[in-house]
N, C-alpha and C. Protein backbone atom coordinates (compact mmCIF):
# COMPACT_ATOMS: atom_id res chain seq x y z
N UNK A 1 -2.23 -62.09 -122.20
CA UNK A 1 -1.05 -62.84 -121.83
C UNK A 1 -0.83 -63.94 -122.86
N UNK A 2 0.21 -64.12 -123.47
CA UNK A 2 0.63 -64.97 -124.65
C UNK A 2 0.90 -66.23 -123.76
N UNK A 3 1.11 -67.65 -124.58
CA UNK A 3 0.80 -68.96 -124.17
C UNK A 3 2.49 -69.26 -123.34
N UNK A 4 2.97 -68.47 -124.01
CA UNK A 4 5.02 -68.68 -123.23
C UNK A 4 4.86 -67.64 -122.07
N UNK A 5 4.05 -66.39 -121.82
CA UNK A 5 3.83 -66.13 -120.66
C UNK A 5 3.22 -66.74 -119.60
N UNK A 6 2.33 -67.48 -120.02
CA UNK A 6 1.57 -67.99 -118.93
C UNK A 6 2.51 -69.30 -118.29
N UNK A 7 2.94 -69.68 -119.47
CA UNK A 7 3.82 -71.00 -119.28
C UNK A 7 4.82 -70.87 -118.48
N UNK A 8 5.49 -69.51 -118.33
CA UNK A 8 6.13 -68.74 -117.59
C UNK A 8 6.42 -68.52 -116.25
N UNK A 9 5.35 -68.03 -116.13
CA UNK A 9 4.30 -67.86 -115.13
C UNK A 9 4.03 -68.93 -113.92
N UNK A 10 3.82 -70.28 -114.77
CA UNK A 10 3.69 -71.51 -113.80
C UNK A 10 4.70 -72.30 -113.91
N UNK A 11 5.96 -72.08 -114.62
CA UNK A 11 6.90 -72.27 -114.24
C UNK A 11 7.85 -72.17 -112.61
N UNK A 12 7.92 -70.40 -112.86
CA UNK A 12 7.46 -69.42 -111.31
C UNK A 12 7.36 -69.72 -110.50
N UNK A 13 5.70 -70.50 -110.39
CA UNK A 13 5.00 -70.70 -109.54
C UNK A 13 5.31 -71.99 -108.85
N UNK A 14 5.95 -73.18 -109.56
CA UNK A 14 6.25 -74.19 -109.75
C UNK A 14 7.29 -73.91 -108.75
N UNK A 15 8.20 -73.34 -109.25
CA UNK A 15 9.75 -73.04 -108.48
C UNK A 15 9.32 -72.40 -107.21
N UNK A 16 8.66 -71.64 -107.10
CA UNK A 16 8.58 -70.76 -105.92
C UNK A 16 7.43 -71.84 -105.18
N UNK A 17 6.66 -72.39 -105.58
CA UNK A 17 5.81 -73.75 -104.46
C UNK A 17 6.78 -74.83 -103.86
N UNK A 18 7.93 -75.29 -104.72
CA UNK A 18 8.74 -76.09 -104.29
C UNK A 18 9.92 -75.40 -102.70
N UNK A 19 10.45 -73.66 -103.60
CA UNK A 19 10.68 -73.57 -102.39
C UNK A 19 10.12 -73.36 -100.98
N UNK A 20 8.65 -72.62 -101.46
CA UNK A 20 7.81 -73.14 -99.88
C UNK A 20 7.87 -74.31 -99.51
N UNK A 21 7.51 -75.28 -99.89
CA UNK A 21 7.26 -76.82 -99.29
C UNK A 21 8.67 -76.61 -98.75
N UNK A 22 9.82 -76.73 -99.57
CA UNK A 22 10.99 -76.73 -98.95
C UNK A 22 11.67 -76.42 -97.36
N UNK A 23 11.08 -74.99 -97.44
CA UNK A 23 11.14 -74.31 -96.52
C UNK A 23 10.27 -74.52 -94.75
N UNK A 24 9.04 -75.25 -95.43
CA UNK A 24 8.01 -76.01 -94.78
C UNK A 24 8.82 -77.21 -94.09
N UNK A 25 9.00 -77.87 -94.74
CA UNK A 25 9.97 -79.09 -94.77
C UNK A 25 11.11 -78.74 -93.47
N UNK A 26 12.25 -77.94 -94.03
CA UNK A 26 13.12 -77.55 -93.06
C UNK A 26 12.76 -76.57 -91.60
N UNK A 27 11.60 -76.25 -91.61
CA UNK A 27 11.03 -75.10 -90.80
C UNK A 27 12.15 -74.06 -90.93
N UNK A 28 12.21 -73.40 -92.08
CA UNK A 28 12.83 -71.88 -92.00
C UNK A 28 12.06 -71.05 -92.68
N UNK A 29 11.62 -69.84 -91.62
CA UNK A 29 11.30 -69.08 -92.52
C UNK A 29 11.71 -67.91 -93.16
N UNK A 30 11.07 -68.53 -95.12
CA UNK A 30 12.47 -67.75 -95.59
C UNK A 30 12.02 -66.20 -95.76
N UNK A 31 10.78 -65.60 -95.41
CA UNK A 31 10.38 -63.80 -95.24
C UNK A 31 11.57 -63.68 -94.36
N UNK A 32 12.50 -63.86 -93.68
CA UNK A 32 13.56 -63.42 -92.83
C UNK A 32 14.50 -63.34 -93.64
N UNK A 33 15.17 -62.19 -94.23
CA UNK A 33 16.25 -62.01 -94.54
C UNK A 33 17.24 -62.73 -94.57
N UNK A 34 17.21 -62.53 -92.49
CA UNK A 34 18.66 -63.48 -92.23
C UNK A 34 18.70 -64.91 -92.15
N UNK A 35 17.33 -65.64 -92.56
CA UNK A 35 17.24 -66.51 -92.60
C UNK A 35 18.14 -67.02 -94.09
N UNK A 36 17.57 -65.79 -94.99
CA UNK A 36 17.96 -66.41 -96.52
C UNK A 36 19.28 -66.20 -96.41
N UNK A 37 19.45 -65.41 -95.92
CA UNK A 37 21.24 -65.44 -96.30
C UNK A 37 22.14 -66.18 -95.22
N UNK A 38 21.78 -66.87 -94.61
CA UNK A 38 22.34 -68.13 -93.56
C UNK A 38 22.08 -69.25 -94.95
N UNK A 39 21.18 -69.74 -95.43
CA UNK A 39 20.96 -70.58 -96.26
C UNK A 39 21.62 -70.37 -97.67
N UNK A 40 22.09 -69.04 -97.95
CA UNK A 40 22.71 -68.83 -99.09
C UNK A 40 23.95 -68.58 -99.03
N UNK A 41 24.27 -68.53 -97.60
CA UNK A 41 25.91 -68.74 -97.42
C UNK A 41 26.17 -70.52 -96.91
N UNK A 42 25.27 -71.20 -97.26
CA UNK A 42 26.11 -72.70 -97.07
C UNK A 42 25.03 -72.79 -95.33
N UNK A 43 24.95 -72.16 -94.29
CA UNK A 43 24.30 -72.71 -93.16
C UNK A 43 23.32 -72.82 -92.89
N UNK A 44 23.13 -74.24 -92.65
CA UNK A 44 22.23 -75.20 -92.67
C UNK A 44 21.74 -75.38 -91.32
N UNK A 45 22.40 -74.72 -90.63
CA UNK A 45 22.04 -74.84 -88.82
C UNK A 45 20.53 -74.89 -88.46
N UNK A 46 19.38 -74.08 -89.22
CA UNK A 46 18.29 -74.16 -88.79
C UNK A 46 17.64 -75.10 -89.25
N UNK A 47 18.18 -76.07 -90.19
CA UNK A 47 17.68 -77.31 -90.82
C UNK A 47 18.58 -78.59 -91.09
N UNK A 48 18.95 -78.63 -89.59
CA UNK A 48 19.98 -79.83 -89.57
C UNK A 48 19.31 -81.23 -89.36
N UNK A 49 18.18 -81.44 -89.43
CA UNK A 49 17.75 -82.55 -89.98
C UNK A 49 16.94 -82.94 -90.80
N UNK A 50 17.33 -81.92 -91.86
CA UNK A 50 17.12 -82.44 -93.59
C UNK A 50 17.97 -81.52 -94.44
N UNK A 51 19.15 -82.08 -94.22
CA UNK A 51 20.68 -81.39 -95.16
C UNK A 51 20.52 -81.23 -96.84
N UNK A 52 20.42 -82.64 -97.11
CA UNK A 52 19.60 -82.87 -98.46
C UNK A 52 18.87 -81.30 -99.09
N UNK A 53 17.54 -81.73 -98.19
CA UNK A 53 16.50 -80.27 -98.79
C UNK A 53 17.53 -79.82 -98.33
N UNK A 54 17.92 -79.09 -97.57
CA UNK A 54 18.11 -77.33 -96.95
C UNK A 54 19.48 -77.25 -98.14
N UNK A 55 19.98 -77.89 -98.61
CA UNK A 55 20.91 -77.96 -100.21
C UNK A 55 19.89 -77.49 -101.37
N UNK A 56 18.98 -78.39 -101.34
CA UNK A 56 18.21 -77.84 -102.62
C UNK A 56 17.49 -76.84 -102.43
N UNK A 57 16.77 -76.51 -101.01
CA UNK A 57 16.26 -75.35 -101.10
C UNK A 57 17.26 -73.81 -101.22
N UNK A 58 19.05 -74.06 -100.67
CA UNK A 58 19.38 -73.15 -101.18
C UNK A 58 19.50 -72.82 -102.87
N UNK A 59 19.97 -74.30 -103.39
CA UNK A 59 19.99 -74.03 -104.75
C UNK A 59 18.89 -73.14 -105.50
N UNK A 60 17.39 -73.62 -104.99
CA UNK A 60 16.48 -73.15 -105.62
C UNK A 60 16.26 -71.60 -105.28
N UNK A 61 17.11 -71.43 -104.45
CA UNK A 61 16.70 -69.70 -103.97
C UNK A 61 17.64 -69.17 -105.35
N UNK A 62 18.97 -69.51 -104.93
CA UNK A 62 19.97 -69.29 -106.02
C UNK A 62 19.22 -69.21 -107.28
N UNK A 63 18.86 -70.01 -108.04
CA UNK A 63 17.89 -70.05 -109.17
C UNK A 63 17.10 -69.23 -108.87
N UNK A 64 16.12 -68.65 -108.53
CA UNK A 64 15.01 -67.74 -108.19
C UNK A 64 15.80 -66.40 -108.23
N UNK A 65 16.82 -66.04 -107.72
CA UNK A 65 17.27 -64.66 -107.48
C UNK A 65 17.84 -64.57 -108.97
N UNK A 66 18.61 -65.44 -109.48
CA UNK A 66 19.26 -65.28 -110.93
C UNK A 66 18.05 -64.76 -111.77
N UNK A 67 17.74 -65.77 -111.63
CA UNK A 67 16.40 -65.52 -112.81
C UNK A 67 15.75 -64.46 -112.52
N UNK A 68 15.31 -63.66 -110.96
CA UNK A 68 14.91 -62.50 -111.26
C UNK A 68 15.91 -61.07 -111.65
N UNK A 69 16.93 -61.89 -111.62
CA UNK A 69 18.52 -60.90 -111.80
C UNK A 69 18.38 -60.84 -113.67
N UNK A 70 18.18 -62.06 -113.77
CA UNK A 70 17.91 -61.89 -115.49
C UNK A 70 16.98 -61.25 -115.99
N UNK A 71 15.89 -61.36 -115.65
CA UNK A 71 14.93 -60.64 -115.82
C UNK A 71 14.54 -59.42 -115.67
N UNK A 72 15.48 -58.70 -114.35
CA UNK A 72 15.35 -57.45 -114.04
C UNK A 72 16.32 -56.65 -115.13
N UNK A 73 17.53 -58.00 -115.50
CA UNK A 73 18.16 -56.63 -116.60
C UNK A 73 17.51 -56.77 -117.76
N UNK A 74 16.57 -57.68 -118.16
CA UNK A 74 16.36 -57.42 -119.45
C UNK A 74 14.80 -56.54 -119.71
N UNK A 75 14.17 -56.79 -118.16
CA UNK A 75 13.08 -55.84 -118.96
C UNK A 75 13.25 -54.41 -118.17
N UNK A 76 14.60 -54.10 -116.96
CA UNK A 76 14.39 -52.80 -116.39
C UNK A 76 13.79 -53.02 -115.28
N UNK A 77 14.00 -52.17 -114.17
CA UNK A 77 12.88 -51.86 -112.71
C UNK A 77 11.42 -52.01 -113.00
N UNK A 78 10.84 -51.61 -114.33
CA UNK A 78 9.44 -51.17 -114.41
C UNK A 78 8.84 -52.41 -114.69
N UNK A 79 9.95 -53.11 -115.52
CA UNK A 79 9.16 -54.45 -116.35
C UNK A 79 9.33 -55.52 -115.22
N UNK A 80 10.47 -54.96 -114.31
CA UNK A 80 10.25 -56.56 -113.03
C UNK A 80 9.16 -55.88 -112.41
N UNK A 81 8.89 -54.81 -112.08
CA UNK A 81 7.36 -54.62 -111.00
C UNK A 81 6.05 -54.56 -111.90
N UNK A 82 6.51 -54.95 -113.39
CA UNK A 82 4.85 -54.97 -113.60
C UNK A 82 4.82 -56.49 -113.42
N UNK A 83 6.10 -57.50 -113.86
CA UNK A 83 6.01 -59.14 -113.96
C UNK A 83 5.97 -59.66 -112.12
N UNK A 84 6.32 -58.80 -111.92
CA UNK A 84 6.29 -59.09 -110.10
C UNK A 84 4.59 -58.63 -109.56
N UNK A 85 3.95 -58.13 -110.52
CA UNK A 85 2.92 -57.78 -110.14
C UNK A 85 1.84 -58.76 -110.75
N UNK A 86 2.13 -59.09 -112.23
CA UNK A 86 1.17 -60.24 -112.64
C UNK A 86 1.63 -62.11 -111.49
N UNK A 87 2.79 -61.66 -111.38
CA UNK A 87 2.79 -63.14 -110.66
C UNK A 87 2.43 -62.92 -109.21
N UNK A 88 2.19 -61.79 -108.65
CA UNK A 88 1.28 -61.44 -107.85
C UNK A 88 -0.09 -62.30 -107.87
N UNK A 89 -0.77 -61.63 -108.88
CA UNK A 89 -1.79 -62.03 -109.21
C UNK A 89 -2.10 -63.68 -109.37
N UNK A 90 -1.58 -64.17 -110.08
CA UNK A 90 -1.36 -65.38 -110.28
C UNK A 90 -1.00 -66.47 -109.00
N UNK A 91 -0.28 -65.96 -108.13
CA UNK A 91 -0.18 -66.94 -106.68
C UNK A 91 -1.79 -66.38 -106.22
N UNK A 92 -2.12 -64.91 -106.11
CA UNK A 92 -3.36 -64.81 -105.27
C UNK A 92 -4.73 -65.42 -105.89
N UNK A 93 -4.65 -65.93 -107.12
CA UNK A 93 -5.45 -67.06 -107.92
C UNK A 93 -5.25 -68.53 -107.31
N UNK A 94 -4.50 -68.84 -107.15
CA UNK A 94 -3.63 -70.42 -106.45
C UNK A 94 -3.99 -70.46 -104.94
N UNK A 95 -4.25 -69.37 -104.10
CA UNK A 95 -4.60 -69.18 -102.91
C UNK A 95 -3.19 -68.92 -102.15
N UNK A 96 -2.18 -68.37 -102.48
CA UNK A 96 -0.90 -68.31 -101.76
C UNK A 96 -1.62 -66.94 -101.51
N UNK A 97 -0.61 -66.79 -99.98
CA UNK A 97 -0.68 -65.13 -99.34
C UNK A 97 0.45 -64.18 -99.90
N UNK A 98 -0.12 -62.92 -99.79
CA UNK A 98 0.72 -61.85 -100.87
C UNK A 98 1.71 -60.95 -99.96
N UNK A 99 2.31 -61.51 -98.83
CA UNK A 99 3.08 -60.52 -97.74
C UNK A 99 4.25 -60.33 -98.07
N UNK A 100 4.85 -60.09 -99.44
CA UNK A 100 6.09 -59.64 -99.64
C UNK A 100 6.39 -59.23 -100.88
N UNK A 101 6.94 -57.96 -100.69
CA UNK A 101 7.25 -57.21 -102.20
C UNK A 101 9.01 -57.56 -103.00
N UNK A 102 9.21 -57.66 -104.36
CA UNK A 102 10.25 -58.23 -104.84
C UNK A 102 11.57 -57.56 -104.14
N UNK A 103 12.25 -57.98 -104.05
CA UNK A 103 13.70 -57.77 -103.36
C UNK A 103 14.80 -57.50 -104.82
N UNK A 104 14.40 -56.23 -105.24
CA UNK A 104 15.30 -56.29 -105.99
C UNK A 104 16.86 -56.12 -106.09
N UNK A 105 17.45 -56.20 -105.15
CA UNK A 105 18.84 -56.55 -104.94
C UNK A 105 18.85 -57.75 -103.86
N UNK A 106 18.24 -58.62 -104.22
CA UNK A 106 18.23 -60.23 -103.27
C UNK A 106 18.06 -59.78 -102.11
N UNK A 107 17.78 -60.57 -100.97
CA UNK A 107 18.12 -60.75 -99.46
C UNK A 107 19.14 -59.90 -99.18
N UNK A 108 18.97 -59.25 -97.81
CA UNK A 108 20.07 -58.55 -97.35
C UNK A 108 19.81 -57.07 -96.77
């Protein structure tokens, strides 16, 4: 793994820890589909008392799906499930749990 992968990598990890806490924060949980897409259409209903976060945590989903939208076109299906597979690895190093496979057409 080259030094801009790894850097990469905990970038990722960075983004995707913030939206847990986030999510922590607002109590939604976002493994629910319809959770994400209540939050990615603007409603905030399950986290109406912290508007603020439940804004940034949609933003940051937004960011997260782009970026795997970018990524999926530039390296292909194969190259997001092998990079979906090293950052696999990499949360199960950090101690995060591994109960969900990439969504490659977002939530829904």
């Amino acid at each position: 793994m080259s030094l801009t992968e790894m850097h990469e990598g905990d970038a990722l990890l960075t983004l995707r820890t913030q939206i847990g806490r986030l999510a922590v924060l607002c109590n939604v949980d976002i493994s629910r589909d319809d959770n994400v897409t209540h939050l990615l259409s603007g409603d905030y209903s399950e986290c109406h008392q912290h508007p603020r976060e439940a804004e940034l945590l949609r933003a940051l989903l937004v960011l997260l799906y782009r970026l795997e939208t970018s990524v999926s076109e530039d390296l292909g299906i194969e190259g997001l499930v092998r990079l979906w597979g090293q950052h696999n690895d990499l949360l199960a190093r950090h101690g995060f749990p591994l109960n969900c496979q990439p969504a490659l057409n977002g939530p829904g």
